[in-house]
C-alpha atoms as a PDB file:
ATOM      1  CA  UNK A   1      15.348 200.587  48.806  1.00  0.00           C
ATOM      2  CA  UNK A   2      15.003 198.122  46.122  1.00  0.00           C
ATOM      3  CA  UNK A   3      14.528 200.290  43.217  1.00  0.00           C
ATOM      4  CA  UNK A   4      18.317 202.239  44.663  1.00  0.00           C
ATOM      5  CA  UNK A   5      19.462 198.278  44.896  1.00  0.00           C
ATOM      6  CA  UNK A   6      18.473 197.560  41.190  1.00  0.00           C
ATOM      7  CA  UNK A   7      20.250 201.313  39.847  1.00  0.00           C
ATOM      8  CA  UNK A   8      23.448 200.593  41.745  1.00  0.00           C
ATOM      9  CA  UNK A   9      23.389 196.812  40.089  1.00  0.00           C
ATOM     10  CA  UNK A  10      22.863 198.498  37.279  1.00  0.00           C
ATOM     11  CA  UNK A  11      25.816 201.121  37.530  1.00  0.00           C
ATOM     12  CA  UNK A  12      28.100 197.855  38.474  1.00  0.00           C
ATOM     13  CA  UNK A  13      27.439 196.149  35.431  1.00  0.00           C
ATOM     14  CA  UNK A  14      28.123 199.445  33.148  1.00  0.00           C
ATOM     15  CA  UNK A  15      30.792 199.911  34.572  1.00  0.00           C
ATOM     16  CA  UNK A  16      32.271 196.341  34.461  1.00  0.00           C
ATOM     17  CA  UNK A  17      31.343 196.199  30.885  1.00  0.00           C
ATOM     18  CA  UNK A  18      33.258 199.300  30.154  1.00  0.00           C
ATOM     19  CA  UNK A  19      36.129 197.905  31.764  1.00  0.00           C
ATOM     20  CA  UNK A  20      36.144 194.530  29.078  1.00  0.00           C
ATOM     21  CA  UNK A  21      35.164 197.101  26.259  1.00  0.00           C
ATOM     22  CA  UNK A  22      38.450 198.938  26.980  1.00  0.00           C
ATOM     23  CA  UNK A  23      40.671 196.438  27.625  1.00  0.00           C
ATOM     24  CA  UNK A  24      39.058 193.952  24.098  1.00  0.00           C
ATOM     25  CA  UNK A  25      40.214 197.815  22.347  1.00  0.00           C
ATOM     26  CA  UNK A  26      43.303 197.938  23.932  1.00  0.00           C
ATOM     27  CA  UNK A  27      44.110 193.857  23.118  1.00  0.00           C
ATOM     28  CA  UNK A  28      43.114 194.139  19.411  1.00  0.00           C
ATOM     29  CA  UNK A  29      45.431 197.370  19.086  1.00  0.00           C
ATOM     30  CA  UNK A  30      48.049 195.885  20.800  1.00  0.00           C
ATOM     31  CA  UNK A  31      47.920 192.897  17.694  1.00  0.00           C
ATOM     32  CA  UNK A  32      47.355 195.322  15.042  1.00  0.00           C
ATOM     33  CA  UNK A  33      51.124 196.752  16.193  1.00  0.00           C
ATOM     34  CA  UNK A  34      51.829 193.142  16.665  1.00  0.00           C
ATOM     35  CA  UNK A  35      53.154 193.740  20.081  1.00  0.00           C
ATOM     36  CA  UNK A  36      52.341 190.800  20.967  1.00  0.00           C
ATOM     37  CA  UNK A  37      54.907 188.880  18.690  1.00  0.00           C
ATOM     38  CA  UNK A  38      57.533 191.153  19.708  1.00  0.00           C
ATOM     39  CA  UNK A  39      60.360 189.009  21.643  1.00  0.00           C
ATOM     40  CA  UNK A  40      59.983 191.140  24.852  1.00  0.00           C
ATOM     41  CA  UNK A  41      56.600 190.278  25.058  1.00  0.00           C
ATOM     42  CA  UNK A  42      56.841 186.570  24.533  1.00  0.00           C
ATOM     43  CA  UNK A  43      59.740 186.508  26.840  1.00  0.00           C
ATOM     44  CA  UNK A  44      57.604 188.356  29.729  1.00  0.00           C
ATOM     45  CA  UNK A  45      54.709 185.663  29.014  1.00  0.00           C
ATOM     46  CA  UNK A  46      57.358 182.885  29.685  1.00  0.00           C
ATOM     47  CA  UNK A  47      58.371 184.265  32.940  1.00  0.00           C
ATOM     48  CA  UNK A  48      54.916 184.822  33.989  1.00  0.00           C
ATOM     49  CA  UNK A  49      54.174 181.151  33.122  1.00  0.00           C
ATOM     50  CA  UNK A  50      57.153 179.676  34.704  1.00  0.00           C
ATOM     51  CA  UNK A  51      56.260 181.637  37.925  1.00  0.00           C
ATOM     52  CA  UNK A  52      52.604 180.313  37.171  1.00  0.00           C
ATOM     53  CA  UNK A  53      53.643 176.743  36.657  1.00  0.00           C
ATOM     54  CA  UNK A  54      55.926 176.624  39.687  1.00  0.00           C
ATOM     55  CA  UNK A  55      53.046 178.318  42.071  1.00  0.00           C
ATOM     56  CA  UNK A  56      50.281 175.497  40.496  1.00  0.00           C
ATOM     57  CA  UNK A  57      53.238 172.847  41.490  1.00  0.00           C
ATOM     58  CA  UNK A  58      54.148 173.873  44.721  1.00  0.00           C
ATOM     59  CA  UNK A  59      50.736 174.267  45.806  1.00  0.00           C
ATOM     60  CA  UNK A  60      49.956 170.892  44.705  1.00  0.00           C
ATOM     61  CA  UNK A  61      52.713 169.261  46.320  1.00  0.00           C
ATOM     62  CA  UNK A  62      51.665 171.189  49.946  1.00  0.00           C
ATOM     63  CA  UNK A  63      47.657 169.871  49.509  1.00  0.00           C
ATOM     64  CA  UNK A  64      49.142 166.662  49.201  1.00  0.00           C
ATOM     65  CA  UNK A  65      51.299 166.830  52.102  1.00  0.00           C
ATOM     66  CA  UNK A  66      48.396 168.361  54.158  1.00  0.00           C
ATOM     67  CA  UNK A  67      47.006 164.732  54.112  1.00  0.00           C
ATOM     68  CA  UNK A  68      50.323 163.172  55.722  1.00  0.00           C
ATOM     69  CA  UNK A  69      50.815 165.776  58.644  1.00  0.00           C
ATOM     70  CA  UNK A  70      49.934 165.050  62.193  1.00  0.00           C
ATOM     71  CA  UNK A  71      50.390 166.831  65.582  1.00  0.00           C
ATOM     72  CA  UNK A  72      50.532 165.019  68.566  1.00  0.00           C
ATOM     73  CA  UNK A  73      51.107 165.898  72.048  1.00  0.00           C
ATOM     74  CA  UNK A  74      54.810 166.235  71.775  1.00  0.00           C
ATOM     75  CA  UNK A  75      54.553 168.146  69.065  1.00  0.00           C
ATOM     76  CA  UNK A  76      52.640 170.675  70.672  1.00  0.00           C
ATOM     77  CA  UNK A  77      54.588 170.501  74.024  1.00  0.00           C
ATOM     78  CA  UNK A  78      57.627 171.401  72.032  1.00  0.00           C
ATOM     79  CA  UNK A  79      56.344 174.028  70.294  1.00  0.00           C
ATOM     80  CA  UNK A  80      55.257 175.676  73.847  1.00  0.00           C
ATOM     81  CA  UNK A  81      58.594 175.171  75.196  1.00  0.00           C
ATOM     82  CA  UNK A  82      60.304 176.982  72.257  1.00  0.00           C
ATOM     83  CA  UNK A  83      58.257 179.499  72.650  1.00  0.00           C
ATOM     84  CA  UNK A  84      59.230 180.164  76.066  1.00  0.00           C
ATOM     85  CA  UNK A  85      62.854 180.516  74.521  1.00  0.00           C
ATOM     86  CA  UNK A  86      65.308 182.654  73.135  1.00  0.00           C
ATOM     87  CA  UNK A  87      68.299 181.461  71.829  1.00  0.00           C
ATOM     88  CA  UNK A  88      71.839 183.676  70.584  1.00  0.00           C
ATOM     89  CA  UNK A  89      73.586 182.104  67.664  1.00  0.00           C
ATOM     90  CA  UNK A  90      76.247 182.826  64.954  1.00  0.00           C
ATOM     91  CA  UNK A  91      75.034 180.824  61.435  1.00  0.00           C
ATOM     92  CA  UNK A  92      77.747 180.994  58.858  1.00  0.00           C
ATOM     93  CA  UNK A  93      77.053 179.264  55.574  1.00  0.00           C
ATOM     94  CA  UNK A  94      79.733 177.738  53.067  1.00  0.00           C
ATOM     95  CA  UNK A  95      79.103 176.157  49.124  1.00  0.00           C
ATOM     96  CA  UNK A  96      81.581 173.525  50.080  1.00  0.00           C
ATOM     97  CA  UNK A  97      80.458 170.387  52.540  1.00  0.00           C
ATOM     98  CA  UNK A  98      84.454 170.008  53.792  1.00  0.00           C
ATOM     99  CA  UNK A  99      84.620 173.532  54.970  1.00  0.00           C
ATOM    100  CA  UNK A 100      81.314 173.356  56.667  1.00  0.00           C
ATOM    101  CA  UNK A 101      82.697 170.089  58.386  1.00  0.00           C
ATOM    102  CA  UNK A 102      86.082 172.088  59.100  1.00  0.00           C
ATOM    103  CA  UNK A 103      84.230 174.191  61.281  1.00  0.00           C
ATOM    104  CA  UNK A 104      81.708 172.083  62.498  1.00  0.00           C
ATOM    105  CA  UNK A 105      84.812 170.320  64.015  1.00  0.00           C
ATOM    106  CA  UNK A 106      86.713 173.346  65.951  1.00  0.00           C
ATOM    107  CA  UNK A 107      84.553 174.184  69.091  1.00  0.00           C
ATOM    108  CA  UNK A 108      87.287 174.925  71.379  1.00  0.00           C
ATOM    109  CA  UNK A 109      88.620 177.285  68.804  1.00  0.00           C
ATOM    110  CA  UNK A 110      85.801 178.352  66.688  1.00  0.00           C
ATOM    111  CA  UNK A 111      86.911 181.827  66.292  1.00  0.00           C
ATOM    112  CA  UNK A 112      90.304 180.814  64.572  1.00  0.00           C
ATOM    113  CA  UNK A 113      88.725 178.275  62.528  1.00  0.00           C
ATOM    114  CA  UNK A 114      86.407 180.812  61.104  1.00  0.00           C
ATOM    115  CA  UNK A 115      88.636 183.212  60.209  1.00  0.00           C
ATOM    116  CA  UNK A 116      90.891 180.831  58.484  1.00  0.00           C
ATOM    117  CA  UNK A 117      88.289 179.641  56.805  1.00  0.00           C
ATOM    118  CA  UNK A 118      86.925 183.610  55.831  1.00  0.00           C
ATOM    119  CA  UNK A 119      87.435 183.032  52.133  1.00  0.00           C
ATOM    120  CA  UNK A 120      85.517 180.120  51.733  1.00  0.00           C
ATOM    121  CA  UNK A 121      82.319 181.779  53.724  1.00  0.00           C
ATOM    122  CA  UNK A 122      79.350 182.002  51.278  1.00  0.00           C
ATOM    123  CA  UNK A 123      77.600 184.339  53.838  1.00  0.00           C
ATOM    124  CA  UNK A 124      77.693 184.764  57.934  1.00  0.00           C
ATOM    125  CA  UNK A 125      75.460 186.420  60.370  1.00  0.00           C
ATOM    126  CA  UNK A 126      76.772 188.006  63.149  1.00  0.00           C
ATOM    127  CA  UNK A 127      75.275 186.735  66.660  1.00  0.00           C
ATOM    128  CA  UNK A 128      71.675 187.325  67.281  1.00  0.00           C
ATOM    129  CA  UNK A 129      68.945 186.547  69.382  1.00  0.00           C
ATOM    130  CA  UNK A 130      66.173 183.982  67.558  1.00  0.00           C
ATOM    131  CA  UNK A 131      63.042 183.488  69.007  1.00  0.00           C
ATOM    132  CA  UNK A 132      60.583 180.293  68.059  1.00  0.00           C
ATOM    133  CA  UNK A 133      59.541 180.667  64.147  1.00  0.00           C
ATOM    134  CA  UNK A 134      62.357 182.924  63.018  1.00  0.00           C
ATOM    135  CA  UNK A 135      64.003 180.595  61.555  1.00  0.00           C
ATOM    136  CA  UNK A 136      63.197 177.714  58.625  1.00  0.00           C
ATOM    137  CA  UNK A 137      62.120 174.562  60.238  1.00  0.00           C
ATOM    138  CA  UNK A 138      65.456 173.070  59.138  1.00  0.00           C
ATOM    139  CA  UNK A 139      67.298 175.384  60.967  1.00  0.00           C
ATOM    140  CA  UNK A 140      65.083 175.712  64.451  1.00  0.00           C
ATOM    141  CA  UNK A 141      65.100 172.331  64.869  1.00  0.00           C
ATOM    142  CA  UNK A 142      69.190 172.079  65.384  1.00  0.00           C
ATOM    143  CA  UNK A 143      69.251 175.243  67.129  1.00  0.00           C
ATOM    144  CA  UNK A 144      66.566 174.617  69.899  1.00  0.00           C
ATOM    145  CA  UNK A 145      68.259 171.275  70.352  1.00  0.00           C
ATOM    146  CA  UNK A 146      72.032 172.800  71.481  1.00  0.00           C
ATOM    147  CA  UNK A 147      73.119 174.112  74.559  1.00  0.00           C
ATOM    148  CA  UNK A 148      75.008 177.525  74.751  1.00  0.00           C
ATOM    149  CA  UNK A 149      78.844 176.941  73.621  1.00  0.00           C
ATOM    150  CA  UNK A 150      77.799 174.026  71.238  1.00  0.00           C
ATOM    151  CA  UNK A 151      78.228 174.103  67.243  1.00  0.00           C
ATOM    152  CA  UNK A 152      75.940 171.830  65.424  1.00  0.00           C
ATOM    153  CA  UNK A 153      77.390 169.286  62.515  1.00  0.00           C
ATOM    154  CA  UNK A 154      76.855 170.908  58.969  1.00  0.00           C
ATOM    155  CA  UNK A 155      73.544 171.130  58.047  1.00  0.00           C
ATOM    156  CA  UNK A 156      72.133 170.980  54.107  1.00  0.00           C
ATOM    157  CA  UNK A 157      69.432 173.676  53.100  1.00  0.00           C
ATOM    158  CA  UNK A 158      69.235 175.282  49.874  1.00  0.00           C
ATOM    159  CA  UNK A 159      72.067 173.539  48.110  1.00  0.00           C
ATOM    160  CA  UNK A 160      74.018 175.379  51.031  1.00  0.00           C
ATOM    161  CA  UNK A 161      75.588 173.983  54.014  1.00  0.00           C
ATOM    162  CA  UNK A 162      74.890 175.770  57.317  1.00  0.00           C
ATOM    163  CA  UNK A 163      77.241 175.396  61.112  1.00  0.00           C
ATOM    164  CA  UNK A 164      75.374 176.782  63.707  1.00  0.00           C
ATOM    165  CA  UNK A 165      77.276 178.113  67.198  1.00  0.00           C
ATOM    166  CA  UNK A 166      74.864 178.190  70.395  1.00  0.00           C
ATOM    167  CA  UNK A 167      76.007 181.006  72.146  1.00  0.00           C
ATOM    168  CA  UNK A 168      73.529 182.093  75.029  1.00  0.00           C
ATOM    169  CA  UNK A 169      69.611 181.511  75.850  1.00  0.00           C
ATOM    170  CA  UNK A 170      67.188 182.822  77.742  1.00  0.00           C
ATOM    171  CA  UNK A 171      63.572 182.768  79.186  1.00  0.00           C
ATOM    172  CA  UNK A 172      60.995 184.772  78.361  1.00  0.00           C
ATOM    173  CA  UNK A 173      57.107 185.023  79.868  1.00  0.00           C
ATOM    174  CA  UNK A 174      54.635 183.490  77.575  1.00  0.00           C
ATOM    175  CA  UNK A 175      50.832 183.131  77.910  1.00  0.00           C
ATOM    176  CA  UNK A 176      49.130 179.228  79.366  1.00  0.00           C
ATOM    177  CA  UNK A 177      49.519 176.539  77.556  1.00  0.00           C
ATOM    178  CA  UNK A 178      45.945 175.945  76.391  1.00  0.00           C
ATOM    179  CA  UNK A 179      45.242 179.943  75.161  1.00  0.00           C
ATOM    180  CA  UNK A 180      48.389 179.076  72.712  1.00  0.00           C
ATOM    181  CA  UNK A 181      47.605 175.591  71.815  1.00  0.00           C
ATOM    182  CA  UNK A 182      46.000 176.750  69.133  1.00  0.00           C
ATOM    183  CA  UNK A 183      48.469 178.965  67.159  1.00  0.00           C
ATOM    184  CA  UNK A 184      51.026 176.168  68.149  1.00  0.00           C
ATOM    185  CA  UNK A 185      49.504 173.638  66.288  1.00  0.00           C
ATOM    186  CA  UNK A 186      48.723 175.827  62.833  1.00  0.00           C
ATOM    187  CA  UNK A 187      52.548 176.489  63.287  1.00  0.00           C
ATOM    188  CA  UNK A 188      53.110 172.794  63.488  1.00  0.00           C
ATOM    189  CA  UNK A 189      51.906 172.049  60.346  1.00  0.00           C
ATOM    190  CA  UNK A 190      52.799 174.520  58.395  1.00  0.00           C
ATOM    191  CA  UNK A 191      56.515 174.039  59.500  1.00  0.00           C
ATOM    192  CA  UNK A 192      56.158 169.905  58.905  1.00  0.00           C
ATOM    193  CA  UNK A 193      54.663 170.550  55.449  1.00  0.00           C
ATOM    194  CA  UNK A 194      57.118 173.180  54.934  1.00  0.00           C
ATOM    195  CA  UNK A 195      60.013 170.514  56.165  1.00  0.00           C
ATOM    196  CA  UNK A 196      58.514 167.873  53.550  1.00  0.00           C
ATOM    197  CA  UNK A 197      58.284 170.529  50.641  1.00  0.00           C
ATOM    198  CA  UNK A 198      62.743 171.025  51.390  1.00  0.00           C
ATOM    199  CA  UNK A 199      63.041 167.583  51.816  1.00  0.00           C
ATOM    200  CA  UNK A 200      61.138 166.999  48.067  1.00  0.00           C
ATOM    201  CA  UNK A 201      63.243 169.844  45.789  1.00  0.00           C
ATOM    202  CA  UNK A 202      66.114 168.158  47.544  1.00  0.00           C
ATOM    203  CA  UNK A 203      65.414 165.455  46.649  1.00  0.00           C
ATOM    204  CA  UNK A 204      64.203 166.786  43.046  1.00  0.00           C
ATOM    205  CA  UNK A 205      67.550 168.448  42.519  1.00  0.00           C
ATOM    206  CA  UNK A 206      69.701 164.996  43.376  1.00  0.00           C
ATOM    207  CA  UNK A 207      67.658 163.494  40.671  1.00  0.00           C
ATOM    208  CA  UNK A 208      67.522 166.572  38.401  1.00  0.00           C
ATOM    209  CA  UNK A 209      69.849 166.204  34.891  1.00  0.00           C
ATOM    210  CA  UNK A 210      70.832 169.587  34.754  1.00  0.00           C
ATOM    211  CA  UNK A 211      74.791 170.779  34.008  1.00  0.00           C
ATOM    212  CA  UNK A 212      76.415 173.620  35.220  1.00  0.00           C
ATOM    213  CA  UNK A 213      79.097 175.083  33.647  1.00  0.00           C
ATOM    214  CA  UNK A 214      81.253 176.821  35.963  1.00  0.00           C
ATOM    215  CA  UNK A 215      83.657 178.906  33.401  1.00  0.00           C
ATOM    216  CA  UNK A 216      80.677 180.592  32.061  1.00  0.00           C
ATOM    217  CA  UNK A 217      79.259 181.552  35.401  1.00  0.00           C
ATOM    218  CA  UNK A 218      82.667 182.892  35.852  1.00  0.00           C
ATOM    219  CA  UNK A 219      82.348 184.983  32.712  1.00  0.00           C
ATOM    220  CA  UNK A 220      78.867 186.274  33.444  1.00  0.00           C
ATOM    221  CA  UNK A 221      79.373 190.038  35.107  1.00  0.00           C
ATOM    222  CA  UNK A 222      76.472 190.666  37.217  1.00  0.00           C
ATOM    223  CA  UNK A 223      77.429 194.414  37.613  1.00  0.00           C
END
């Protein structure tokens, strides 16, 4: 058994090696056609270490957080009782605060207000049922605190400003308490740490100095 144990080491290692022997001979004739000065090739590397830089941040931010999230009881508790519910909704999402406030505004005659409003609509779902965790954090919070008929105020997310309309709920069976406790509270935090990483690129962008220039957007054709 151990001399098979030592030939299969063996075999791994040979064959490892001939991996890095291929790809050093593929490398150096890659520079001898200096590929890798090309432009294409230094503009892939710049994507790959933007994405790279932005994982490395992100990931650094949410360790960090891990140390200032706690679940208590409540916590918990609420979690269970969204679980036990399912909740209809319409979300429709403007660019524009005032238009999001417009509609925020008309609950007797929501309908109306939204299609006088269609224009100015960045994007709308049509009514659907949401159970707990289907939605950002952001976004479940207002809607598991409404009642069926109510439309929340405007809510921020993503540089976007969301109106949500209750429109029906439900019950549904769901396991005890302390067999879910567990998966309730891994939700928890990653939902409060995912709550604090929105809060900090909003706050990031406020601060950001970066200029947009609106008549070359306009002249971009994304066709």
């Amino acid at each position: 058994m151990k001399k098979y144990s030592s030939y299969s080491s063996l075999k791994q290692k040979d064959q490892v090696l001939e991996e890095l022997i291929t790809k050093e001979v593929l490398l150096q004739e890659a520079q001898r056609l200096n590929l890798d000065k090309q432009k294409s090739f230094m503009k892939e590397i710049e994507g790959y270490w933007e994405q790279a830089l932005m994982k490395s941040l992100i990931n650094r931010k949410l360790k960090e957080f891990s140390g200032l999230v706690q679940v208590s009881d409540q916590d918990i508790l609420e979690g269970y009782s969204r679980l036990k519910r399912r909740v209809s909704a319409e979300l429709i999402i403007f660019n524009d605060q005032s238009d999001a406030v417009k509609l925020s505004k008309a609950t007797a005659g929501f309908d109306q207000a939204k299609q006088s409003l269609g224009t100015r609509i960045a994007w709308e779902s049509p009514e659907d049922w949401y159970d707990y965790n289907e939605l950002p954090q952001k976004l479940e919070n207002v809607l598991f605190s409404m009642n069926p008929g109510q439309v929340s105020l405007p809510i921020e997310y993503n540089n976007s400003w969301v109106v949500i309309r209750a429109v029906n709920e439900e019950t549904q069976p769901v396991a005890a308490l302390e067999e879910l406790k567990p998966r309730i509270i891994k939700d928890v935090i990653r939902k409060k740490k995912e709550l604090l990483l929105d809060n900090w690129i909003s706050g990031l962008r406020k601060k950001a100095n970066v200029k947009v220039y609106p008549e070359i957007l306009d002249a971009v054709d994304l066709k």
